[in-house]
N, C-alpha and C. Protein backbone atom coordinates (compact mmCIF):
# COMPACT_ATOMS: atom_id res chain seq x y z
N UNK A 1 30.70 -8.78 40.23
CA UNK A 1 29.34 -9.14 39.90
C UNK A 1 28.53 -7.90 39.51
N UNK A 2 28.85 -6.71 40.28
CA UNK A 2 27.82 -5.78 39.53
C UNK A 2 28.68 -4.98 38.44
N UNK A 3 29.52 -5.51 38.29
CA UNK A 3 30.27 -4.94 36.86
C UNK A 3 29.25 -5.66 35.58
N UNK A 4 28.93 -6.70 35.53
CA UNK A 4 28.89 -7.40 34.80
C UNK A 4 27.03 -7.27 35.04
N UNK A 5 26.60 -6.95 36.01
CA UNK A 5 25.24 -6.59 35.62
C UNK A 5 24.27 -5.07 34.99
N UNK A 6 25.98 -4.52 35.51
CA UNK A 6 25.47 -3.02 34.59
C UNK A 6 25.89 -3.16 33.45
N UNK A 7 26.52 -3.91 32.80
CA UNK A 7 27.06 -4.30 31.44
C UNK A 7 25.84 -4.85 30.97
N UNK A 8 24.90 -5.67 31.52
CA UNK A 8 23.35 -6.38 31.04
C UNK A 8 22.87 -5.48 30.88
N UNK A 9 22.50 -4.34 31.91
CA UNK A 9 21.42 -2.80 31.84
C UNK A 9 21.93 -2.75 30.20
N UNK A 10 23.61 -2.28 30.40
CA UNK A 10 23.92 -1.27 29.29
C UNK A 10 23.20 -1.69 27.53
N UNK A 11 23.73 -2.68 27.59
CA UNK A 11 23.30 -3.84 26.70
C UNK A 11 21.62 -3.88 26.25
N UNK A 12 20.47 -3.77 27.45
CA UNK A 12 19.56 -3.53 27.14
C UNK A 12 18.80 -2.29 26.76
N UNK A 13 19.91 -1.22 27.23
CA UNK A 13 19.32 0.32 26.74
C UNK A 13 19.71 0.18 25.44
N UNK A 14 20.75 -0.11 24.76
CA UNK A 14 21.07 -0.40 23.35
C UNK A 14 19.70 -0.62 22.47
N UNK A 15 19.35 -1.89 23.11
CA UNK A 15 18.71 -2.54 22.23
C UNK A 15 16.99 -1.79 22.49
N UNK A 16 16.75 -0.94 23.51
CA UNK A 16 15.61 -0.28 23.06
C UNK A 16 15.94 0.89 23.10
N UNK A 17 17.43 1.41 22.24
CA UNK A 17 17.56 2.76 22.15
C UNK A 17 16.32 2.73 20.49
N UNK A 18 16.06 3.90 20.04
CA UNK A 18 15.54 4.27 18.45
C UNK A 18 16.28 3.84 17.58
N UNK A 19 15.79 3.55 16.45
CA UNK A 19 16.80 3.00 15.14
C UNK A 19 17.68 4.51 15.16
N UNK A 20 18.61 4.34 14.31
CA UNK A 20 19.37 5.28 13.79
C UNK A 20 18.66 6.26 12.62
N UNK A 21 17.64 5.69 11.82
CA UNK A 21 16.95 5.68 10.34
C UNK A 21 16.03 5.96 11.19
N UNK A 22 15.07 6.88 10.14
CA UNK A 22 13.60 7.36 10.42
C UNK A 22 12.77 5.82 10.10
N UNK A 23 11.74 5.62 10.96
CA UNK A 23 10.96 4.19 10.32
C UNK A 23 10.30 4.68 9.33
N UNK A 24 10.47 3.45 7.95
CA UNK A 24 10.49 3.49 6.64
C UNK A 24 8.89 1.78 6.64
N UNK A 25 8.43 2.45 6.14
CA UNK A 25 7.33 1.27 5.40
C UNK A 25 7.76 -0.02 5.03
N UNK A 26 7.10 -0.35 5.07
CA UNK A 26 7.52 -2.29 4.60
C UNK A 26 7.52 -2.25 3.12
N UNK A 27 8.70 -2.60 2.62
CA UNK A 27 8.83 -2.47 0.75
C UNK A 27 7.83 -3.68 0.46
N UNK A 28 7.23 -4.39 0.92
CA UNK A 28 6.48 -5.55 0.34
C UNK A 28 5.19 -4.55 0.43
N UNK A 29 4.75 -4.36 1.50
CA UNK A 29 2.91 -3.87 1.60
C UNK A 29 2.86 -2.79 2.39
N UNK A 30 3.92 -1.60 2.46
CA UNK A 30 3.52 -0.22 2.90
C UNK A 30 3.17 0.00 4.25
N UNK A 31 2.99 -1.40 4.96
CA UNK A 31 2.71 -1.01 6.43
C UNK A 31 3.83 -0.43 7.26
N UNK A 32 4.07 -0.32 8.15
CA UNK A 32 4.84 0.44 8.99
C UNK A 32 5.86 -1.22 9.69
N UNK A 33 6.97 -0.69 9.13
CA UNK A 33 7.92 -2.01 9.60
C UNK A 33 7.83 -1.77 11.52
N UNK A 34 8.43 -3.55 11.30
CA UNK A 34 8.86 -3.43 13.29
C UNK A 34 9.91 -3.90 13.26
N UNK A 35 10.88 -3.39 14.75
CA UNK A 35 11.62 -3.59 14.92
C UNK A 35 12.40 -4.95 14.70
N UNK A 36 10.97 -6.02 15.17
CA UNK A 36 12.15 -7.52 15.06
C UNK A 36 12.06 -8.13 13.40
N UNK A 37 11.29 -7.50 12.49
CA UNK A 37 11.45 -7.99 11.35
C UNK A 37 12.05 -7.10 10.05
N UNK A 38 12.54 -5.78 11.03
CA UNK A 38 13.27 -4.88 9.87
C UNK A 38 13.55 -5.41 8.83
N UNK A 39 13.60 -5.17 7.41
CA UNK A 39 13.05 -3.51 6.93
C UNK A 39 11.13 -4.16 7.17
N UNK A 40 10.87 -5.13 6.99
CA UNK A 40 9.38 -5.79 6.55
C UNK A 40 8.66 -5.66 7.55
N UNK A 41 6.81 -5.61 7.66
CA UNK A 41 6.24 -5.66 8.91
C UNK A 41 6.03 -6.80 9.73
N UNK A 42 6.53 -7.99 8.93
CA UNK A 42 6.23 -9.26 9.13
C UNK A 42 7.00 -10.43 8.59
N UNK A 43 7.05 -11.55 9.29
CA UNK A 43 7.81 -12.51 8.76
C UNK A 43 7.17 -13.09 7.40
N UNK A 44 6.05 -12.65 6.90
CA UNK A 44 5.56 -13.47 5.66
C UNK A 44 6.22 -12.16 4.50
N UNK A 45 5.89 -10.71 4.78
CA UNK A 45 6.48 -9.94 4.22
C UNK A 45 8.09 -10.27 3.96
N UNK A 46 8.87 -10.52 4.93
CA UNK A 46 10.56 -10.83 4.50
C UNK A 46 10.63 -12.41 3.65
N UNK A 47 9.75 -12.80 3.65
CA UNK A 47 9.68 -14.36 3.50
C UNK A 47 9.18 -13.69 1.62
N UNK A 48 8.41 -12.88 1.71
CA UNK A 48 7.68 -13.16 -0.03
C UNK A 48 9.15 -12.26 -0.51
N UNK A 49 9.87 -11.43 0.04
CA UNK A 49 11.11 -10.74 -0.29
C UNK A 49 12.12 -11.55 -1.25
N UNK A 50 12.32 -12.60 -0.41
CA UNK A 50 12.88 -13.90 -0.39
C UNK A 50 12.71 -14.67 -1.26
N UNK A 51 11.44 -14.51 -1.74
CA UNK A 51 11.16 -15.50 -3.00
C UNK A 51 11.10 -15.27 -4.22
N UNK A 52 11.10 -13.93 -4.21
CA UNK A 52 11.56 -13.19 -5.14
C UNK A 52 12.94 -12.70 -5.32
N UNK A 53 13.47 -12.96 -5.08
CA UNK A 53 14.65 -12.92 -4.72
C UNK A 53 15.51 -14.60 -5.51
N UNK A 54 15.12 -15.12 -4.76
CA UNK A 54 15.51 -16.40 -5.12
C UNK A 54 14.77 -16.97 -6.45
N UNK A 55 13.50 -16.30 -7.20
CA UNK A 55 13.25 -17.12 -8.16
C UNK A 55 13.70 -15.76 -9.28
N UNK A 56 14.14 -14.97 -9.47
CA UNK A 56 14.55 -13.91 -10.21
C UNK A 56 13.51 -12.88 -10.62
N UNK A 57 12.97 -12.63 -9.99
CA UNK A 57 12.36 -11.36 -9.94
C UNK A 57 12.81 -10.33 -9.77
N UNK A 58 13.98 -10.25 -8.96
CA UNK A 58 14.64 -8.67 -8.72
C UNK A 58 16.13 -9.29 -9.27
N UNK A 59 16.28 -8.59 -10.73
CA UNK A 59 17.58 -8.60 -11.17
C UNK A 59 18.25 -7.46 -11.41
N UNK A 60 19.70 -7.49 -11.73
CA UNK A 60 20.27 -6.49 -11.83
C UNK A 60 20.53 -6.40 -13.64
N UNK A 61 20.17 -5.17 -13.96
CA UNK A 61 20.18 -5.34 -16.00
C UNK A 61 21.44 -5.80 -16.42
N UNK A 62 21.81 -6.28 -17.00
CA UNK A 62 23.51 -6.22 -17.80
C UNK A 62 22.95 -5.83 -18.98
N UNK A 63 24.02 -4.88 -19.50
CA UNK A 63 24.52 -5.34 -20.90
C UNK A 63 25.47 -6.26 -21.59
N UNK A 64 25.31 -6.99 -22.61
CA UNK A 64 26.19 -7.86 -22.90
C UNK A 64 26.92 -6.96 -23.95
N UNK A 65 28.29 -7.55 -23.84
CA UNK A 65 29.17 -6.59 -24.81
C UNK A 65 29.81 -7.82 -25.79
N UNK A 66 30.33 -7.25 -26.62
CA UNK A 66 31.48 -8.54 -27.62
C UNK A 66 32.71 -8.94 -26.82
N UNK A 67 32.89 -8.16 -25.60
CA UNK A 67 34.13 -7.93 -25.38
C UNK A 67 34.42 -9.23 -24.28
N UNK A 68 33.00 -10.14 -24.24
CA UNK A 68 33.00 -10.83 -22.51
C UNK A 68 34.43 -12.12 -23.23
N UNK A 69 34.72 -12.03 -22.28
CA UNK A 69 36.30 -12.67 -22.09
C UNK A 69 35.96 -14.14 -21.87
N UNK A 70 35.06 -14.60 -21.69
CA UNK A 70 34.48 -16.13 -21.08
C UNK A 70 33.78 -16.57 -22.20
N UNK A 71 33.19 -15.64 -23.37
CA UNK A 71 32.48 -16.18 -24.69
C UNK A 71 33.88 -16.50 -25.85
N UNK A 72 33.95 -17.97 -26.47
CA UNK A 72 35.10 -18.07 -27.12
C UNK A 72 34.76 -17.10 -28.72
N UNK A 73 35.90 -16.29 -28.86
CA UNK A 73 35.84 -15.86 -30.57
C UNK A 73 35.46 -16.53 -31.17
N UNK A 74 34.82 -16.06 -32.37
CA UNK A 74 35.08 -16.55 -33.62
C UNK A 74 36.00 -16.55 -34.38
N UNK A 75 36.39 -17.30 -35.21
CA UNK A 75 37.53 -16.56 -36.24
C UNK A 75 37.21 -15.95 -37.34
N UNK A 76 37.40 -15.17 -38.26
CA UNK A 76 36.93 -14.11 -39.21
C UNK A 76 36.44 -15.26 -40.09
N UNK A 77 37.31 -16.60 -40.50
CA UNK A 77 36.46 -17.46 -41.43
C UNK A 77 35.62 -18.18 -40.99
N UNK A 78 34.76 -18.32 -39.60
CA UNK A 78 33.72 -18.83 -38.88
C UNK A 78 32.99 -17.82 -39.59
N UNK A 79 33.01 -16.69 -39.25
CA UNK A 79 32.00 -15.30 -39.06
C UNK A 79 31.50 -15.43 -40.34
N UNK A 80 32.25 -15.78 -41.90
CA UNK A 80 32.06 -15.08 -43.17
C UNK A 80 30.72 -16.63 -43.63
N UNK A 81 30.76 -17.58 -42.74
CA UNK A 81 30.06 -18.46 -43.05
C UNK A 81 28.73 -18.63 -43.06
């Protein structure tokens, strides 16, 4: 039994040891993040993250090439048409 309650202590020094990372600002509104809503200061902050996210606001660029393997050729007498 007290194996298993210093295993609870241990468990709770963990969790209020310091982040590993210097604390970094909330990428939504610059405030100073907290712990239970890392990286954001707030659940509406991770939440507007989110929606942007999901409606395409944060994309990644492509270039499109000739080369995409999933677009069917043409054939040279399509092209001359």
């Amino acid at each position: 039994m007290a194996a298993s309650i210093r295993r609870s202590f241990a468990y709770l020094e963990r969790m209020n040891s310091p982040p590993l990372a210097p604390d970094k600002p909330c990428p939504i509104c610059g405030k100073p993040s907290l712990e239970r809503f890392r990286p954001f200061c707030s659940r509406r902050c991770g939440d507007v993250d989110l929606n942007r996210w999901m409606s395409g606001v944060y994309a990644i660029p492509v270039r499109e090439t000739d080369d995409d393997p999933e677009r069917p050729r043409m054939r040279d007498s399509e092209a001359e048409e």
